[in-house]
PDB file of N, CA and C in Angstrom:
ATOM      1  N   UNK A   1       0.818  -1.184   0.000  1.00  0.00           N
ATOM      2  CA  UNK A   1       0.000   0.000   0.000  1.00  0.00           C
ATOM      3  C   UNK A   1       0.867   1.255   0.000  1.00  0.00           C
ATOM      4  N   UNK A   2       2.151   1.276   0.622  1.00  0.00           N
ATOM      5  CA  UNK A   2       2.943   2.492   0.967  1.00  0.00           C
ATOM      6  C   UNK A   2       3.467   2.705  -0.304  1.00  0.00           C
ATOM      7  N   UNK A   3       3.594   1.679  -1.251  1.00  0.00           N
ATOM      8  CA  UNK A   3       4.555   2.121  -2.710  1.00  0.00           C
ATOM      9  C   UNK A   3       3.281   2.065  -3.537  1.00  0.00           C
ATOM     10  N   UNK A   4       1.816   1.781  -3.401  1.00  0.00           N
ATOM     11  CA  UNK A   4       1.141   2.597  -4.585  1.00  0.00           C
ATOM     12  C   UNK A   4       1.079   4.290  -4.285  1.00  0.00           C
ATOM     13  N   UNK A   5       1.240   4.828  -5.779  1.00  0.00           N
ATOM     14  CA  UNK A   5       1.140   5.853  -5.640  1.00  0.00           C
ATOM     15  C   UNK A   5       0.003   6.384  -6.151  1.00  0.00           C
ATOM     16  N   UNK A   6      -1.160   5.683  -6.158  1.00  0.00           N
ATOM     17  CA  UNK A   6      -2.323   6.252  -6.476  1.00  0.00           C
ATOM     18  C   UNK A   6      -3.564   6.451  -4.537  1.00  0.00           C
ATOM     19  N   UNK A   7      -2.080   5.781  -3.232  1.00  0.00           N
ATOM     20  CA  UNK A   7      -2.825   6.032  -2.304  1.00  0.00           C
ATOM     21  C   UNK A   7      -2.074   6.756  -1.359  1.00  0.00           C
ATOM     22  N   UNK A   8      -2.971   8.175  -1.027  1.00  0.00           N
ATOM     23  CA  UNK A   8      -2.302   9.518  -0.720  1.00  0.00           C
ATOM     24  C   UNK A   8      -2.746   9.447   0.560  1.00  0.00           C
ATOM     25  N   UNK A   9      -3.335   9.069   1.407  1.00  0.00           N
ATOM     26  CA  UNK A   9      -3.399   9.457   2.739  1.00  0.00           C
ATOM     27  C   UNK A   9      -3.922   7.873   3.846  1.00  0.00           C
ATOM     28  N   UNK A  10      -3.148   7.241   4.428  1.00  0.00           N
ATOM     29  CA  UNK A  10      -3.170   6.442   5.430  1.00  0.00           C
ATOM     30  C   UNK A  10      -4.145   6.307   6.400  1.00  0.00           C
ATOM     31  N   UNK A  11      -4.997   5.893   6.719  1.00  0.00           N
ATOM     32  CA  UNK A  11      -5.311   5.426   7.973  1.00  0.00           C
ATOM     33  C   UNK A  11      -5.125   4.338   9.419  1.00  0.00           C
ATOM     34  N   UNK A  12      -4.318   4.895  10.255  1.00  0.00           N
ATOM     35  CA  UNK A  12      -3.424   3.783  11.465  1.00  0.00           C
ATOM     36  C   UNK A  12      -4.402   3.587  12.327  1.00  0.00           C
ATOM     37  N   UNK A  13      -4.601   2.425  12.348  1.00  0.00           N
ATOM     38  CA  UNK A  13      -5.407   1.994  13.775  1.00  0.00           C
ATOM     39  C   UNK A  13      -5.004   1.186  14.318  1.00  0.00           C
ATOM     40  N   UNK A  14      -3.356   0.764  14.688  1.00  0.00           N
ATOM     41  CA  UNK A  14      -2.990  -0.431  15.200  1.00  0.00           C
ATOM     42  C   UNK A  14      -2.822  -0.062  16.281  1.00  0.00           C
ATOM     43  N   UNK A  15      -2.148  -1.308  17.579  1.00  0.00           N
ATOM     44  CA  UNK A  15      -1.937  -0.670  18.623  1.00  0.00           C
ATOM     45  C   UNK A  15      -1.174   0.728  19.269  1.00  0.00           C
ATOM     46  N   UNK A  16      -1.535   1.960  19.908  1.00  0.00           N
ATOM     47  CA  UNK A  16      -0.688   2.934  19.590  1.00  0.00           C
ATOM     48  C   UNK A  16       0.572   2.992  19.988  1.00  0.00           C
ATOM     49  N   UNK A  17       1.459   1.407  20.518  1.00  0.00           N
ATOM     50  CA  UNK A  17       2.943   1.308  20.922  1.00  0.00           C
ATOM     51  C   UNK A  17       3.145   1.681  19.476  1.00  0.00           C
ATOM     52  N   UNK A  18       2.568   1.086  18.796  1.00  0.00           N
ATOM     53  CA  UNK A  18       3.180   1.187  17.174  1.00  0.00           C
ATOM     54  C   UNK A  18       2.916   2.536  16.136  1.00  0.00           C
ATOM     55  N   UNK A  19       2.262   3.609  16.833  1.00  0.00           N
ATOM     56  CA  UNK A  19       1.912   4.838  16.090  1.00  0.00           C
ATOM     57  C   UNK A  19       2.902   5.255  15.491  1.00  0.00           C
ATOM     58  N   UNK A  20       4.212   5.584  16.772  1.00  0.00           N
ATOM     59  CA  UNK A  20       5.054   6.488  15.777  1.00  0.00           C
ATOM     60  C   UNK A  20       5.704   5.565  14.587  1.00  0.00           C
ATOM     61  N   UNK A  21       6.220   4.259  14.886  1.00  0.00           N
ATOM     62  CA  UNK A  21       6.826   3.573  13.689  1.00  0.00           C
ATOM     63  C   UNK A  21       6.149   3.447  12.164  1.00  0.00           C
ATOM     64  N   UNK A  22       4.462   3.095  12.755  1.00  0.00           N
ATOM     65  CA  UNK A  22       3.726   3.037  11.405  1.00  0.00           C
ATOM     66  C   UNK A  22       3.716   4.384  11.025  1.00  0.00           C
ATOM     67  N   UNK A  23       3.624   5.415  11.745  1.00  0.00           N
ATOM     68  CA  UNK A  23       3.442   6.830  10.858  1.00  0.00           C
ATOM     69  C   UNK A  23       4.566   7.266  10.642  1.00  0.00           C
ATOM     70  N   UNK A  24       5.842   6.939  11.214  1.00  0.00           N
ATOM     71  CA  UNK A  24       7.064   7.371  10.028  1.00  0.00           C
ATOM     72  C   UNK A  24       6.851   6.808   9.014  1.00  0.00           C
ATOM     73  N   UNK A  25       6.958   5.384   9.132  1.00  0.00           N
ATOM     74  CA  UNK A  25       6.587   4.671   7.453  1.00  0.00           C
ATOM     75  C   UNK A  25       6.236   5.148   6.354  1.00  0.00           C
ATOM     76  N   UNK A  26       4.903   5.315   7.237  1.00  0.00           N
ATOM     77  CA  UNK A  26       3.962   6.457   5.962  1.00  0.00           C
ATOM     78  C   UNK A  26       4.333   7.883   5.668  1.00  0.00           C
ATOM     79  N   UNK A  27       5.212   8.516   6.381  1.00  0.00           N
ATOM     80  CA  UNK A  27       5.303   9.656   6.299  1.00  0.00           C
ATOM     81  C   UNK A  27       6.259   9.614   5.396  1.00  0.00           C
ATOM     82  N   UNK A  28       7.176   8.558   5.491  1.00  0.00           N
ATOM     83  CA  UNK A  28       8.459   8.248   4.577  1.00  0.00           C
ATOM     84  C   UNK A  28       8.216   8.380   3.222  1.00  0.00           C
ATOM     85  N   UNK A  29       7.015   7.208   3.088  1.00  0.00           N
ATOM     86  CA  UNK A  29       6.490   7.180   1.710  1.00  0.00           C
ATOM     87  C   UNK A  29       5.328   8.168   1.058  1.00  0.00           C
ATOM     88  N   UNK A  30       5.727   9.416   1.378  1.00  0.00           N
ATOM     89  CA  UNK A  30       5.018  10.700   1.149  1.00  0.00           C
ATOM     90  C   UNK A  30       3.352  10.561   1.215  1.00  0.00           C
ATOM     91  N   UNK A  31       2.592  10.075   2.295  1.00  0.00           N
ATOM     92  CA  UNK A  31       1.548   9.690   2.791  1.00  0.00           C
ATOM     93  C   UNK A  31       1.156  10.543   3.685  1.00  0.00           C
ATOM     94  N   UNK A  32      -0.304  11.161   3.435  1.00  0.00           N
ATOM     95  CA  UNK A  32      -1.253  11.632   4.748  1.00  0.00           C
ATOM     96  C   UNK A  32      -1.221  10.916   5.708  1.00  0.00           C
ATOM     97  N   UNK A  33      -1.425  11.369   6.894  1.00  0.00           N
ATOM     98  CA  UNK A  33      -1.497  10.257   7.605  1.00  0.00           C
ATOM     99  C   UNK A  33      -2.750  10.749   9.130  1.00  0.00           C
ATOM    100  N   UNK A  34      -3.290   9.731   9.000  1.00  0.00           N
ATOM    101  CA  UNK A  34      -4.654  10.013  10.010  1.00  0.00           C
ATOM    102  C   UNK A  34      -4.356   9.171  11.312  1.00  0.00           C
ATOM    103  N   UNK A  35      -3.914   9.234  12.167  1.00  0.00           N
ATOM    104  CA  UNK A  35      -3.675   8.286  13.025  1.00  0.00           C
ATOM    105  C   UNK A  35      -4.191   8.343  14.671  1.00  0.00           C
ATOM    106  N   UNK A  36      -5.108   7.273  14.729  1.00  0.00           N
ATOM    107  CA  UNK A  36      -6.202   6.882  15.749  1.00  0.00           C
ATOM    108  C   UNK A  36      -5.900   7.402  17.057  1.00  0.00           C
ATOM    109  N   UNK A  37      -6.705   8.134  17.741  1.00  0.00           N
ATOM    110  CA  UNK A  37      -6.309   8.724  18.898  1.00  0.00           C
ATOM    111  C   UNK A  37      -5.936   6.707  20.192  1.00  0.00           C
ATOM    112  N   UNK A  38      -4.960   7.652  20.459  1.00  0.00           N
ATOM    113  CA  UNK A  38      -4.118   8.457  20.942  1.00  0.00           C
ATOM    114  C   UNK A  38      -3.174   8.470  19.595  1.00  0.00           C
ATOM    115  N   UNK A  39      -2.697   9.516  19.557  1.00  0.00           N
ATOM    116  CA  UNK A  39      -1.920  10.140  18.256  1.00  0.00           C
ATOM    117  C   UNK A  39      -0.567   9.518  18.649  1.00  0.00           C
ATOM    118  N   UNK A  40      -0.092   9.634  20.263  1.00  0.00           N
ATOM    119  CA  UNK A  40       0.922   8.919  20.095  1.00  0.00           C
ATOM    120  C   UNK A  40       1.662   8.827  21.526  1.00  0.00           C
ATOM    121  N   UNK A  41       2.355   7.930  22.026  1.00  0.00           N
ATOM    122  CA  UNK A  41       2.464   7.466  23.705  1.00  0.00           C
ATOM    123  C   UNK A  41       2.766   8.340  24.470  1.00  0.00           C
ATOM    124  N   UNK A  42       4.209   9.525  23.673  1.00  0.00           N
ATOM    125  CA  UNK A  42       4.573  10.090  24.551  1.00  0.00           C
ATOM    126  C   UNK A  42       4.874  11.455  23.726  1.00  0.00           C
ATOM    127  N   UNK A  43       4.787  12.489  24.455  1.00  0.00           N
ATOM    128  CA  UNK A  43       5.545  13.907  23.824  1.00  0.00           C
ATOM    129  C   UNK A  43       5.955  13.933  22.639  1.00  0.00           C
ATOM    130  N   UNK A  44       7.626  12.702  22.780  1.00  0.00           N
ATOM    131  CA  UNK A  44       8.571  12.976  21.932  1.00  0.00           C
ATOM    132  C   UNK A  44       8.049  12.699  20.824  1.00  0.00           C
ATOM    133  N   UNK A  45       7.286  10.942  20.997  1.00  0.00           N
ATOM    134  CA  UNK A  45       6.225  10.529  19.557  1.00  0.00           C
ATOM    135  C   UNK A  45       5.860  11.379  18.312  1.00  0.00           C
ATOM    136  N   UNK A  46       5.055  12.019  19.603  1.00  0.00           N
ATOM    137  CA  UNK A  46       4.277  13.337  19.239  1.00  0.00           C
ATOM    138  C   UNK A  46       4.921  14.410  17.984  1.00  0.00           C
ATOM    139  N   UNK A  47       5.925  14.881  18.899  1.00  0.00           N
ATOM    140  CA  UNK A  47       6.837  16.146  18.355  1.00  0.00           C
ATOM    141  C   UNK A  47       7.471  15.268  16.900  1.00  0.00           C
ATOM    142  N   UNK A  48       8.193  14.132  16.899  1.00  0.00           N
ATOM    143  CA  UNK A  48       8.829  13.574  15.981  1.00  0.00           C
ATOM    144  C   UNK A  48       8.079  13.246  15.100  1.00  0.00           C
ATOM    145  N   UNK A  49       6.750  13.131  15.243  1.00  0.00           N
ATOM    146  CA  UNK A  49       5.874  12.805  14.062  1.00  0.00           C
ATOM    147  C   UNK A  49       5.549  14.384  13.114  1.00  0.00           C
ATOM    148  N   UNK A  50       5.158  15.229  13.792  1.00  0.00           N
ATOM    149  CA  UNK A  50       4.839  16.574  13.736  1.00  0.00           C
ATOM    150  C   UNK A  50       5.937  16.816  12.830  1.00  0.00           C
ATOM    151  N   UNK A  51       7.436  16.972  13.088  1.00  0.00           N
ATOM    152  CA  UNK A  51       8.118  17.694  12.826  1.00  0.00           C
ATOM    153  C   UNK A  51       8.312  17.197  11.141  1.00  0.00           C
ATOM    154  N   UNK A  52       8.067  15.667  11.476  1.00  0.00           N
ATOM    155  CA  UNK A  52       8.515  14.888   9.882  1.00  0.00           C
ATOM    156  C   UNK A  52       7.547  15.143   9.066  1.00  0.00           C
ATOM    157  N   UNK A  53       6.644  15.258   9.267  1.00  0.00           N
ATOM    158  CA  UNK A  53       5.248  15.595   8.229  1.00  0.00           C
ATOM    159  C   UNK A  53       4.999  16.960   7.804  1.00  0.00           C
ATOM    160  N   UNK A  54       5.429  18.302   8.753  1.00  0.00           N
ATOM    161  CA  UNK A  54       6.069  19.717   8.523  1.00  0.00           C
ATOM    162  C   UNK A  54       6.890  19.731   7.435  1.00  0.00           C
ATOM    163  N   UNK A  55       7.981  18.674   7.898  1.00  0.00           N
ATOM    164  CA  UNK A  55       9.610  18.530   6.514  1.00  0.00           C
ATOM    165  C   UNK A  55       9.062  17.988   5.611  1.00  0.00           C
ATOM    166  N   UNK A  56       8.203  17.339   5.306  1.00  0.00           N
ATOM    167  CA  UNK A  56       7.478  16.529   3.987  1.00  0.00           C
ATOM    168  C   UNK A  56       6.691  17.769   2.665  1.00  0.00           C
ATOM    169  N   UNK A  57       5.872  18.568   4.008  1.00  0.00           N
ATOM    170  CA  UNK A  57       4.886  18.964   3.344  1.00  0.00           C
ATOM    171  C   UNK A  57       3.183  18.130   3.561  1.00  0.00           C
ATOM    172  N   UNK A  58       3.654  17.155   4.662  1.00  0.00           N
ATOM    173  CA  UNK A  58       2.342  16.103   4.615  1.00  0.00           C
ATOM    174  C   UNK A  58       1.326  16.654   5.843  1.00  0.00           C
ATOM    175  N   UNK A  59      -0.151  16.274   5.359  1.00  0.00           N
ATOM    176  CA  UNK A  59      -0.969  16.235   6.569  1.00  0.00           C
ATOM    177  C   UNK A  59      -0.688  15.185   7.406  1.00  0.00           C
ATOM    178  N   UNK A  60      -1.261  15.301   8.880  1.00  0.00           N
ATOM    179  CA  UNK A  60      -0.719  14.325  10.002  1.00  0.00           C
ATOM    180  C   UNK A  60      -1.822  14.721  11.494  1.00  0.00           C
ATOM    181  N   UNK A  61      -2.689  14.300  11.632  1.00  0.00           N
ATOM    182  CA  UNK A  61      -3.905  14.109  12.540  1.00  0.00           C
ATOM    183  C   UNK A  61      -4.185  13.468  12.828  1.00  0.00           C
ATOM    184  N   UNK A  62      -4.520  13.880  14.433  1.00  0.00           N
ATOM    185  CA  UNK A  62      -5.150  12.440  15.752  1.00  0.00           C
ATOM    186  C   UNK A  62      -6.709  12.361  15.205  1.00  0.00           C
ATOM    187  N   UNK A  63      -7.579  11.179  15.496  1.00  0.00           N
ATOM    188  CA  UNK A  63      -8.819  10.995  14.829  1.00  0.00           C
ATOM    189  C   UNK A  63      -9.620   9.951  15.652  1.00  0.00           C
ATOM    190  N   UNK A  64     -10.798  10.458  16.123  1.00  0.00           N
ATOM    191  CA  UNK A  64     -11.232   9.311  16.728  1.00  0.00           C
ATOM    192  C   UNK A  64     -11.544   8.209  15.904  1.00  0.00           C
ATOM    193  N   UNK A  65     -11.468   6.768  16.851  1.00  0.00           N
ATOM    194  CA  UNK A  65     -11.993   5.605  16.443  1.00  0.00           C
ATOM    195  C   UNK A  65     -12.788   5.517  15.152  1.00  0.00           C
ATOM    196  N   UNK A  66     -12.614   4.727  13.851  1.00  0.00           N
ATOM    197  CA  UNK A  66     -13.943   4.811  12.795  1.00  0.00           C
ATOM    198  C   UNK A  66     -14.900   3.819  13.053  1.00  0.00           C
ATOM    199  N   UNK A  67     -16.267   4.126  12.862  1.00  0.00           N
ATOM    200  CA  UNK A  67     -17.128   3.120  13.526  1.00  0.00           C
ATOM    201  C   UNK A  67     -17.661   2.562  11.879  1.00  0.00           C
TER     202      UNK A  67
END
């Protein structure tokens, strides 16, 4: 999914130990990224996700649960 390039924005809902890793991923592979509250465990998560999606140019938002 991360190397089609006809899909522009991510949705993470895995456990959130794994937020920041799956949303670098995606952020890597020039991907939106929507990722399930809690956005992310701790501060740094937080800030390091923020900062990489700023340097991209990418969107990057906490989102509640999809029902």
């Amino acid at each position: 999914m991360l190397l089609d390039k006809d899909v522009e924005i991510v949705y993470v809902g895995n456990l959130h130990k794994f937020r920041r890793q799956i949303g670098e991923q995606c952020l890597r592979a020039n991907k939106h990224v929507l990722l399930e509250k809690p956005f992310a465990c701790n501060l740094e998560d937080a800030q390091y996700l923020i900062h990489l999606a700023k340097e991209k140019n990418l969107f990057i938002m906490e989102v509640r649960e999809m029902e």
